[in-house]
Protein backbone atom coordinates (compact mmCIF):
# COMPACT_ATOMS: atom_id res chain seq x y z
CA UNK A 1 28.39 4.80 5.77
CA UNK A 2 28.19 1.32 4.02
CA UNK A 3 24.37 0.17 4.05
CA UNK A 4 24.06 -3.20 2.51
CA UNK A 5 20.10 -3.96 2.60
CA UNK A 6 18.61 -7.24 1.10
CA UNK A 7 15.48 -6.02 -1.22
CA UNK A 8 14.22 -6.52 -4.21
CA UNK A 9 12.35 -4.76 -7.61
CA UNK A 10 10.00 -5.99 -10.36
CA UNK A 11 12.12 -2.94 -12.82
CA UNK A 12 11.81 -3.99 -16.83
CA UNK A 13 11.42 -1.56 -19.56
CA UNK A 14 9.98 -4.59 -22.66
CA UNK A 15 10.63 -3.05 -25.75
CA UNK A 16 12.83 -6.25 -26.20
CA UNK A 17 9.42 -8.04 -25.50
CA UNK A 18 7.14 -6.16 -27.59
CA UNK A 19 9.58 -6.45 -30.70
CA UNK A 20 6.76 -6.92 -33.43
CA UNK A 21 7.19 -10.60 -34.94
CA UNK A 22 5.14 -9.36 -38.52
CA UNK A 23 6.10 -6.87 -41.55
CA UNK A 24 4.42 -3.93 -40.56
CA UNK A 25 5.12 -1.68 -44.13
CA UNK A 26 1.49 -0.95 -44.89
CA UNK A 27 0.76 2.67 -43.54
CA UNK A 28 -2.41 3.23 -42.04
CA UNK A 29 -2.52 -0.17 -40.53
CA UNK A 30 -1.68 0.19 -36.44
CA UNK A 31 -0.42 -2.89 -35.03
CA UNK A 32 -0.49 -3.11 -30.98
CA UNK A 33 2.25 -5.17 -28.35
CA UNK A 34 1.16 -4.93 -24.54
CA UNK A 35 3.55 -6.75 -22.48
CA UNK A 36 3.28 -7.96 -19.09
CA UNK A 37 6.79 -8.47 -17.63
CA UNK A 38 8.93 -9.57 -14.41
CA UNK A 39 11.99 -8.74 -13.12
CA UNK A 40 13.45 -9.76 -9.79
CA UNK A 41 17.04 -7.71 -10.53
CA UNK A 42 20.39 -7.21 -7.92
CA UNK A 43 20.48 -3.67 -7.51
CA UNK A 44 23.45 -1.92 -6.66
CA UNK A 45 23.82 1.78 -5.93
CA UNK A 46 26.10 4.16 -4.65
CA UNK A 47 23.89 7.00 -2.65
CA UNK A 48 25.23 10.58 -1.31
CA UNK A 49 23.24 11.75 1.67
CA UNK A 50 23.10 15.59 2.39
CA UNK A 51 25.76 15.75 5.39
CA UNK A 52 27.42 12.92 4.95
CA UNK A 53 31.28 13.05 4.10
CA UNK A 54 31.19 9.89 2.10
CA UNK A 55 28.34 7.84 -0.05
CA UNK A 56 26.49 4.89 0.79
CA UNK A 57 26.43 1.62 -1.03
CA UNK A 58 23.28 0.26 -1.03
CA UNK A 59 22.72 -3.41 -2.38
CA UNK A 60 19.88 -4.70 -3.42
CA UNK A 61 19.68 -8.56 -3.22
CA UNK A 62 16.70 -10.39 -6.29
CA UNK A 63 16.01 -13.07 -3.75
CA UNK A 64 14.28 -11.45 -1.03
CA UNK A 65 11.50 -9.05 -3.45
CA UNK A 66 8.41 -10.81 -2.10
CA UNK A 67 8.90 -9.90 1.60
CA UNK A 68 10.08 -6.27 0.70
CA UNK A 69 7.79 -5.29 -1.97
CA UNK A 70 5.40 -2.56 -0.96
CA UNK A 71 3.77 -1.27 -3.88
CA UNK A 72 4.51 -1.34 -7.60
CA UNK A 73 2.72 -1.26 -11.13
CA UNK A 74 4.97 -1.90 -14.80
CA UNK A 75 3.45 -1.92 -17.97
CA UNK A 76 3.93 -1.05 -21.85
CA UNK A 77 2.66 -0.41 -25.13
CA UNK A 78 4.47 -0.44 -28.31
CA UNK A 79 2.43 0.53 -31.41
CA UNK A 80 3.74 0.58 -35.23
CA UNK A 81 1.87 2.14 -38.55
CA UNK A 82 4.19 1.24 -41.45
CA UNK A 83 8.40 1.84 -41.07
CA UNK A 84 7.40 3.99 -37.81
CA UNK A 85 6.30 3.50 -34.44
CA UNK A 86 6.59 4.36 -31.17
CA UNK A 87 6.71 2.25 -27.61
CA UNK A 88 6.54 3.76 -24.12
CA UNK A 89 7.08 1.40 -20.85
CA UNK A 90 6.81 3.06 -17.05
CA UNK A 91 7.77 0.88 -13.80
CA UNK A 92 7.17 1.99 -10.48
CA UNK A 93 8.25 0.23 -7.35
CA UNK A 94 8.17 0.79 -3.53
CA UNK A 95 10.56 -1.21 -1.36
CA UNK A 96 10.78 -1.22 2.36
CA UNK A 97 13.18 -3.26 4.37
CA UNK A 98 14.80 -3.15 8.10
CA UNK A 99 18.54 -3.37 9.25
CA UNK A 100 18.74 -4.27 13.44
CA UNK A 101 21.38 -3.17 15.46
CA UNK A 102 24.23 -2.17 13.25
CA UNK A 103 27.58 -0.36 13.76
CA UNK A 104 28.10 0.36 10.05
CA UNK A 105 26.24 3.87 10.41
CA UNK A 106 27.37 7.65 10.68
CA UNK A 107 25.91 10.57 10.79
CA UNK A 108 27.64 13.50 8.49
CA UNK A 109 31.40 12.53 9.52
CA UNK A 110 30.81 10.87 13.28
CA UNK A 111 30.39 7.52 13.65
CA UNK A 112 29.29 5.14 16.35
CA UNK A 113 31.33 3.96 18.75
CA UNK A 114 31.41 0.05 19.12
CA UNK A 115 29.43 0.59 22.49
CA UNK A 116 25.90 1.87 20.08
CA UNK A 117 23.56 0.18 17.60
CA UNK A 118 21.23 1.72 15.22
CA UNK A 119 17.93 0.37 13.62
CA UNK A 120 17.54 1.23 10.31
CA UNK A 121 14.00 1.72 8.28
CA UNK A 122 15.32 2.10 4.48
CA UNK A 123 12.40 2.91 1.68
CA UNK A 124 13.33 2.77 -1.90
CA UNK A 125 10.92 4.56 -4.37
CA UNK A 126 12.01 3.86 -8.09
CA UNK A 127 10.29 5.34 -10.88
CA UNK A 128 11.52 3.94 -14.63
CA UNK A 129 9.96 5.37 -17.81
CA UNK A 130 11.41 5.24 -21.13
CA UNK A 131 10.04 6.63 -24.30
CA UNK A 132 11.20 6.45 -28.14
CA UNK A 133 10.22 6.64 -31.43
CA UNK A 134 10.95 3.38 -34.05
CA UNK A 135 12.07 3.43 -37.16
CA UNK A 136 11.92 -0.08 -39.23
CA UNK A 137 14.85 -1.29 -41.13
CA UNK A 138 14.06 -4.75 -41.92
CA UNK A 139 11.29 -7.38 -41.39
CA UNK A 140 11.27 -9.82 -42.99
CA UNK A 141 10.14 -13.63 -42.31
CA UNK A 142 13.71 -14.19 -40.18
CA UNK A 143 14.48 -10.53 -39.37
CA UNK A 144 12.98 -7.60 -37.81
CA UNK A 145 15.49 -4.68 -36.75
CA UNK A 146 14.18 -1.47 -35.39
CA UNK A 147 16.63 1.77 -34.70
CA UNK A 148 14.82 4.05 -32.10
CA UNK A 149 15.76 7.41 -30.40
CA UNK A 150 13.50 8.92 -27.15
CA UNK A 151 14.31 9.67 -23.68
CA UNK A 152 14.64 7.70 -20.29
CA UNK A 153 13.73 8.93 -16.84
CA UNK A 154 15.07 7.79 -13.47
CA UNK A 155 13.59 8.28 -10.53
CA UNK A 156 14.91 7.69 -7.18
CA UNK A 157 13.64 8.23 -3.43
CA UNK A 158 15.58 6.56 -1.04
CA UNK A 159 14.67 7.19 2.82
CA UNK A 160 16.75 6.41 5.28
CA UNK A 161 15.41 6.30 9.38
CA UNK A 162 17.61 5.46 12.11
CA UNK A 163 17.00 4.67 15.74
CA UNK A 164 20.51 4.80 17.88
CA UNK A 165 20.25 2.87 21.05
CA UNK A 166 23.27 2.63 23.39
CA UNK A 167 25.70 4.69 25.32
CA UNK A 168 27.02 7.14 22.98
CA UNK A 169 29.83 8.66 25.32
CA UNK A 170 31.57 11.48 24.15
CA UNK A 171 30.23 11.72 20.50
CA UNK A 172 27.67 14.23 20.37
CA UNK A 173 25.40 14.04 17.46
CA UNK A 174 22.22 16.27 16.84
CA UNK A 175 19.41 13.57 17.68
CA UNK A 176 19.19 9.83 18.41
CA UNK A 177 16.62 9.52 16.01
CA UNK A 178 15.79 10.98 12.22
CA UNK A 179 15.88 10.45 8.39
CA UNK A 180 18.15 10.91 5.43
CA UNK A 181 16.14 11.62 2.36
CA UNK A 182 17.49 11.80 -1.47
CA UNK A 183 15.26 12.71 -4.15
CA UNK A 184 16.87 12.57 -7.80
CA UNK A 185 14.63 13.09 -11.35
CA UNK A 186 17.17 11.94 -14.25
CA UNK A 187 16.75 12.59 -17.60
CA UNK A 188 18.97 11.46 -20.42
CA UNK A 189 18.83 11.32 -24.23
CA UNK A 190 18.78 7.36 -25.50
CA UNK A 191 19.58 6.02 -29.26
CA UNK A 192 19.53 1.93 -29.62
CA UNK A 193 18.01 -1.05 -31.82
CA UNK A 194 15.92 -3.72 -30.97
CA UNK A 195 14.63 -6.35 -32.74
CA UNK A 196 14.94 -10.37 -33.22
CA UNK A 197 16.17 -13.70 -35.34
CA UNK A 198 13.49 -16.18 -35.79
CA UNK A 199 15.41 -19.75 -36.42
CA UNK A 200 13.62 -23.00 -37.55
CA UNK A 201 11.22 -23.87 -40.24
CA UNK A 202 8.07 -22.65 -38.55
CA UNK A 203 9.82 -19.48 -37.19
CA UNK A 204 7.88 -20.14 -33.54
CA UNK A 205 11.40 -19.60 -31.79
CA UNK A 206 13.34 -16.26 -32.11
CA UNK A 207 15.92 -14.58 -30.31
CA UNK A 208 14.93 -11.14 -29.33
CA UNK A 209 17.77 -8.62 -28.95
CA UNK A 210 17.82 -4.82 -27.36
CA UNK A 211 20.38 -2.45 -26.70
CA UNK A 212 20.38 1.42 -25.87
CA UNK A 213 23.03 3.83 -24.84
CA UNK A 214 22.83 7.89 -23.61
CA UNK A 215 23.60 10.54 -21.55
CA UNK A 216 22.25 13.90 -20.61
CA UNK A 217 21.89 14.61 -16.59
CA UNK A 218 23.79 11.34 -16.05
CA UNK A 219 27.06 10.70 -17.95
CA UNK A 220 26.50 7.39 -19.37
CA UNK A 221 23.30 5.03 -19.36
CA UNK A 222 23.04 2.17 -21.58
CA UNK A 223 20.87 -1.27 -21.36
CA UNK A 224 21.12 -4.25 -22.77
CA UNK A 225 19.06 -7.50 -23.32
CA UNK A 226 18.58 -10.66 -24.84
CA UNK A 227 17.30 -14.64 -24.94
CA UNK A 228 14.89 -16.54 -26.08
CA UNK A 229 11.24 -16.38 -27.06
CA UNK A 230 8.48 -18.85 -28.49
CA UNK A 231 5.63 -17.25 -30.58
CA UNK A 232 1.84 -18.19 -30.87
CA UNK A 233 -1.18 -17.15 -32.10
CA UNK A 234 -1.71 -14.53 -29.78
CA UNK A 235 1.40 -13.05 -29.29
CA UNK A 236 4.59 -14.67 -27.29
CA UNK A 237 6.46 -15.68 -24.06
CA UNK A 238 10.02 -14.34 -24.07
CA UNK A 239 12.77 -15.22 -21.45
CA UNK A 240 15.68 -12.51 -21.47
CA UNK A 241 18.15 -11.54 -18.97
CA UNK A 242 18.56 -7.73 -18.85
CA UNK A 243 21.78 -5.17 -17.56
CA UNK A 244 20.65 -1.80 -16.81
CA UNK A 245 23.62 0.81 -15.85
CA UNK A 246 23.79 4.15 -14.70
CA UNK A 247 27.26 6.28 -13.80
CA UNK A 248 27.59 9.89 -12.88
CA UNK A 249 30.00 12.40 -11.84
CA UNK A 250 31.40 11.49 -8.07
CA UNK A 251 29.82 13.47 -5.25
CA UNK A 252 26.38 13.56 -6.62
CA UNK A 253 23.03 12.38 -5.25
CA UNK A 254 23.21 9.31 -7.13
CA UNK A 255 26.29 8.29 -8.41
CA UNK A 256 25.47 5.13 -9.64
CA UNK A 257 23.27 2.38 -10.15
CA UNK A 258 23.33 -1.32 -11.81
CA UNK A 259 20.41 -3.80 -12.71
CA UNK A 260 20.46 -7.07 -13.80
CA UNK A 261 19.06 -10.53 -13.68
CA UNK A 262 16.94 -13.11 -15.94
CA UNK A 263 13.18 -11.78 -16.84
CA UNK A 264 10.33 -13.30 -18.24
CA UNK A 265 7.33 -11.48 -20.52
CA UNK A 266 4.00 -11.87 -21.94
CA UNK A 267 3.27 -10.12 -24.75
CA UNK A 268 -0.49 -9.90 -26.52
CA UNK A 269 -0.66 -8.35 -30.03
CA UNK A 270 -4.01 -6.74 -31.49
């Protein structure tokens, strides 16, 4: 079954954001980034349904979030005393949207025959939290380069309802109505660096940079990120765009998963 779906998710883990923009050597001094962040990414995944005899792609179009968004609430905090520090970022988002009379659906291995339709109810629940510790390797007026090492989790629910309407003739199938349901918790081990280049005299514009890569119930994740940010006072406004990848081992519940499109932050320091 091939379910192409236009929706939407605000998804961004900031540590590319909160990227500290002072030397923070002094131990026993804390030194607080809390970013507020968007993200309107394409989304594409590749879904195995119990029962089904092949996967479902599932794409998930940036353009249409606003009239598909449900529920959601993204934040993070990234905290240094001296060389060390730590930053933790967790995304949740609920998307809903509605497919009207299609032919491209199956149930386990039978199709439907060109003389049904089926209405389709598809919810997406994505939970994204990543968490690492920092270690600081330079800062400097132009520099500041962090190596980290933590953990992400992904978290996937997506619901599938179908209505068939039609005359079936002689496929039988166990209902004309129901629900597919997947429910994956991912865990993988992460290493990266993060950090950014301010340019110009006054060192107000920088280019932040981020990039992880692990593996532990998936076989590869990695995530990249950069742009452009302008500093104040009271912390910055960065502009990024950001890839996020997942790929796993063919048959399972999720088998893989891609993110990406522009994103802009707000970060406040204290």
């Amino acid at each position: 079954m091939l379910l192409p779906v236009a929706l939407a998710a605000l998804l961004l883990p900031a540590p590319v954001a909160a990227q500290s923009a002072e030397p923070a050597w002094q131990s026993g001094k804390w030194q607080f980034a809390a970013t507020l962040y968007g993200w309107v990414p394409t989304i594409d995944a590749t879904v195995n349904y119990a029962g089904d005899s092949g996967s479902s792609g599932i794409h998930v179009n940036g353009s249409n979030v606003f009239s598909h968004l449900k529920m959601f609430f993204q934040g993070a905090l990234d905290a240094h005393n001296g060389r060390w520090g730590i930053f933790n970022d967790i995304v949740y988002v609920d998307l809903g949207g509605i497919k009207s009379q299609s032919h491209d659906f199956s149930i386990g291995s039978v199709g439907l025959p060109a003389t049904a339709t089926a209405d389709l109810n598809l919810d997406i629940k994505s939970l994204i939290w990543t968490v690492a510790g920092e270690y600081r390797v330079a800062s400097d007026p132009a520099w500041t380069v962090d190596l980290l090492g933590g953990a992400r989790l992904l978290g996937m629910k997506p619901t599938l309802g179908y209505s068939i309407t039609g005359d079936l003739g002689p496929v039988v199938i166990p209902g004309r109505t129901g629900t597919k349901e997947v429910d994956e918790r991912l865990w993988d081990g992460i290493v990266g660096v993060k950090g950014r280049y301010a340019f110009a005299d006054d060192r107000k514009w920088f280019v932040p940079f981020y990039l992880d890569v692990g593996t532990g119930q998936t076989q590869l994740t990695w995530q990249g990120a950069t742009g452009v940010g302008y500093a104040f006072s009271w912390g910055e406004v960065v502009a990024v765009y950001r890839y996020l990848d997942y790929k796993n081992k063919s048959g399972k519940p999720i088998e893989d998963m891609t993110m990406k499109n522009p994103q802009l932050g707000v970060t406040l320091r204290f």
